[in-house]
C-alpha atoms as a PDB file:
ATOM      1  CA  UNK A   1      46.075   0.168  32.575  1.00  0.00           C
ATOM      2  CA  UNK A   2      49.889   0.888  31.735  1.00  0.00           C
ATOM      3  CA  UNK A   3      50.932  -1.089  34.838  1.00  0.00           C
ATOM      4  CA  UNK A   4      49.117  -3.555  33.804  1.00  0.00           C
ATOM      5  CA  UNK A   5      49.943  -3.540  29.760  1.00  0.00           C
ATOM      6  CA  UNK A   6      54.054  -3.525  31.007  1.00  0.00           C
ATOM      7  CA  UNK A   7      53.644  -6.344  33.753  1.00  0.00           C
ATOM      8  CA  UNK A   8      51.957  -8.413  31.114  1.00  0.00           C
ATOM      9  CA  UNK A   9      54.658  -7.627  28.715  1.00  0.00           C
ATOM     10  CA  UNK A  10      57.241  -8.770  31.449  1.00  0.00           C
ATOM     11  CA  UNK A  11      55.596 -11.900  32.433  1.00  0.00           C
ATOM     12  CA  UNK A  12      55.313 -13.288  28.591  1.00  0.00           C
ATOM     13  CA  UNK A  13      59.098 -12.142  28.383  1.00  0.00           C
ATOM     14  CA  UNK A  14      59.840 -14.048  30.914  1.00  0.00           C
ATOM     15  CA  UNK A  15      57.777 -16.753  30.374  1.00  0.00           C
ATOM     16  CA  UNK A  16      59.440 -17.240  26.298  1.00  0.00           C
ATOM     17  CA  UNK A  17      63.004 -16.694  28.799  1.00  0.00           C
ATOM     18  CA  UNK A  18      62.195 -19.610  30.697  1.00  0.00           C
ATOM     19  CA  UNK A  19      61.170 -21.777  27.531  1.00  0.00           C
ATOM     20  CA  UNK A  20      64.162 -20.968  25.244  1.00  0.00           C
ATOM     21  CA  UNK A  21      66.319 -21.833  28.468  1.00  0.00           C
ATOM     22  CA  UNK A  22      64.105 -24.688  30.654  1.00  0.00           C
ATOM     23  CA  UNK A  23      63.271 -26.658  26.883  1.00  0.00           C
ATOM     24  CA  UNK A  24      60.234 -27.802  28.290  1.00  0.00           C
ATOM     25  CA  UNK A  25      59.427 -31.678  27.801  1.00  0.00           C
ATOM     26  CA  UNK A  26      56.806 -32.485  25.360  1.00  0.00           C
ATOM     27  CA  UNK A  27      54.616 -35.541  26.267  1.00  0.00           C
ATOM     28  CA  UNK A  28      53.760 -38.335  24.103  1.00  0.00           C
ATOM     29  CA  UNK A  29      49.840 -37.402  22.638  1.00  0.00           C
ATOM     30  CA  UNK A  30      48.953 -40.863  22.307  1.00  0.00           C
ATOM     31  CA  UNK A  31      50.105 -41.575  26.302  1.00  0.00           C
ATOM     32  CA  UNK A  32      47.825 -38.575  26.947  1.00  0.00           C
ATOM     33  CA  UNK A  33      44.709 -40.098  25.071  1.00  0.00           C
ATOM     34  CA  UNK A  34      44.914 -43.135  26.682  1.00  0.00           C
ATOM     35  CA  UNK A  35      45.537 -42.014  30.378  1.00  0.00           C
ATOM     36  CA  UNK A  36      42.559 -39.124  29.650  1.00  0.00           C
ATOM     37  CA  UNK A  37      40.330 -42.611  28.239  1.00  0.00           C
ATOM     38  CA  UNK A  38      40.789 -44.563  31.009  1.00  0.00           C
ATOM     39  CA  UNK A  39      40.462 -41.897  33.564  1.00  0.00           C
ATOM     40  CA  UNK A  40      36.934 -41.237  31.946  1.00  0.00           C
ATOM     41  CA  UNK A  41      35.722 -44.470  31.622  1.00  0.00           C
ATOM     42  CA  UNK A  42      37.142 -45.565  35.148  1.00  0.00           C
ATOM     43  CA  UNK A  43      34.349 -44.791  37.994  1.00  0.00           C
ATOM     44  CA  UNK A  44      35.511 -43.801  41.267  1.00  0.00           C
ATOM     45  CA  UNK A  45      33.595 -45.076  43.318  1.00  0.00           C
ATOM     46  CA  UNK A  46      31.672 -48.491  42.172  1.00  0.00           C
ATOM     47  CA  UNK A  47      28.671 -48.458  45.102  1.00  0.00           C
ATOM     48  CA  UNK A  48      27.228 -51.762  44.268  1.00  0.00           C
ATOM     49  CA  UNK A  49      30.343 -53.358  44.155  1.00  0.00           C
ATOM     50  CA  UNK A  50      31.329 -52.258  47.493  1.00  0.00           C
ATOM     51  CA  UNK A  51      27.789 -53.886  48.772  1.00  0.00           C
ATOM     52  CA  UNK A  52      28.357 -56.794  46.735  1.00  0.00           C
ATOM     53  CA  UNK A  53      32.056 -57.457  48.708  1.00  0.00           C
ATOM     54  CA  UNK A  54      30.810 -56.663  52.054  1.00  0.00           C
ATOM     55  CA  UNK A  55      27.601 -59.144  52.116  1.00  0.00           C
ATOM     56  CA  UNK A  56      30.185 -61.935  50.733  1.00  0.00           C
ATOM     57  CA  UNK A  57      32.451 -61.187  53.443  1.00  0.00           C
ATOM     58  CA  UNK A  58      29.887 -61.459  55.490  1.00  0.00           C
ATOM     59  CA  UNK A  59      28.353 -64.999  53.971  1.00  0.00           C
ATOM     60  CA  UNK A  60      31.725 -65.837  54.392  1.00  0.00           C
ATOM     61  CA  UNK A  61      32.225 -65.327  57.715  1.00  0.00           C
ATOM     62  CA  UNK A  62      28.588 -66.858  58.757  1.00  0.00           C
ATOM     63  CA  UNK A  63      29.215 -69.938  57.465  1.00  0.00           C
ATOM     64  CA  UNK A  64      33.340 -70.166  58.578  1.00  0.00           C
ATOM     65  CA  UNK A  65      31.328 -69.349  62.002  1.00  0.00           C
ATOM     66  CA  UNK A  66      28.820 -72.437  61.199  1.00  0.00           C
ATOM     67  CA  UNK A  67      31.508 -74.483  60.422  1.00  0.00           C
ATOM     68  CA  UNK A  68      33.017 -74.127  63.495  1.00  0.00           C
ATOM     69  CA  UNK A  69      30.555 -74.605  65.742  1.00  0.00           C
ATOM     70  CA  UNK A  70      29.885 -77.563  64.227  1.00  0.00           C
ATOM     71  CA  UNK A  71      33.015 -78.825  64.331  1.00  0.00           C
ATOM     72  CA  UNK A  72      33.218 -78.052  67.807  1.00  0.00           C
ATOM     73  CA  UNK A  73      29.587 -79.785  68.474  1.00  0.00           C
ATOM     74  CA  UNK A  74      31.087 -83.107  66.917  1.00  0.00           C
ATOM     75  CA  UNK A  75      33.817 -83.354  68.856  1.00  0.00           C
ATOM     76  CA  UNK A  76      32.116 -82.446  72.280  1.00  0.00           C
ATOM     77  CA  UNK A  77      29.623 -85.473  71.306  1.00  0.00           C
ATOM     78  CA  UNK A  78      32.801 -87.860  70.817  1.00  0.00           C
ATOM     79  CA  UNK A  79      34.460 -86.596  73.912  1.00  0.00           C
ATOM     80  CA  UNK A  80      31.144 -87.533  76.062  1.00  0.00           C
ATOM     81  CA  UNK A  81      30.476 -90.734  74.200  1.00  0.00           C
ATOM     82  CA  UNK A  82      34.307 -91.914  74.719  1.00  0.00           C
END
């Protein structure tokens, strides 16, 4: 328990060394508050947005696809008629 007791009493010795000597930087409470807040109130990982993005991507690319081909069916038609 002595060991113990003494290393104790060394490490919060040099612990108050280091602070007299480092001056440790205080940070702004009110920064802290806010970055805590929106950390909180931020989710991680939004679920139904990711499904909502993916099936527009999707619609998206279905109808740039049906676009296409019907682009491509018009002019094949012209191309045979002229």
């Amino acid at each position: 328990m002595k060991e113990r007791q003494f290393s104790d009493e060394t490490l919060l010795a040099l612990e108050r060394s280091l602070k007299t000597k480092l001056n440790p930087v205080q940070p702004d409470q009110s920064f802290i508050q806010t970055l805590r807040q929106r950390l909180i109130e931020t989710p991680i990982n939004n679920p139904q947005h990711r499904t909502a993005m993916t099936l527009l991507t999707i619609a998206g690319g279905l109808i740039f696809g049906m676009v296409i081909y019907l682009l491509g069916r018009g002019f094949i038609q012209v191309n045979r008629e002229g």
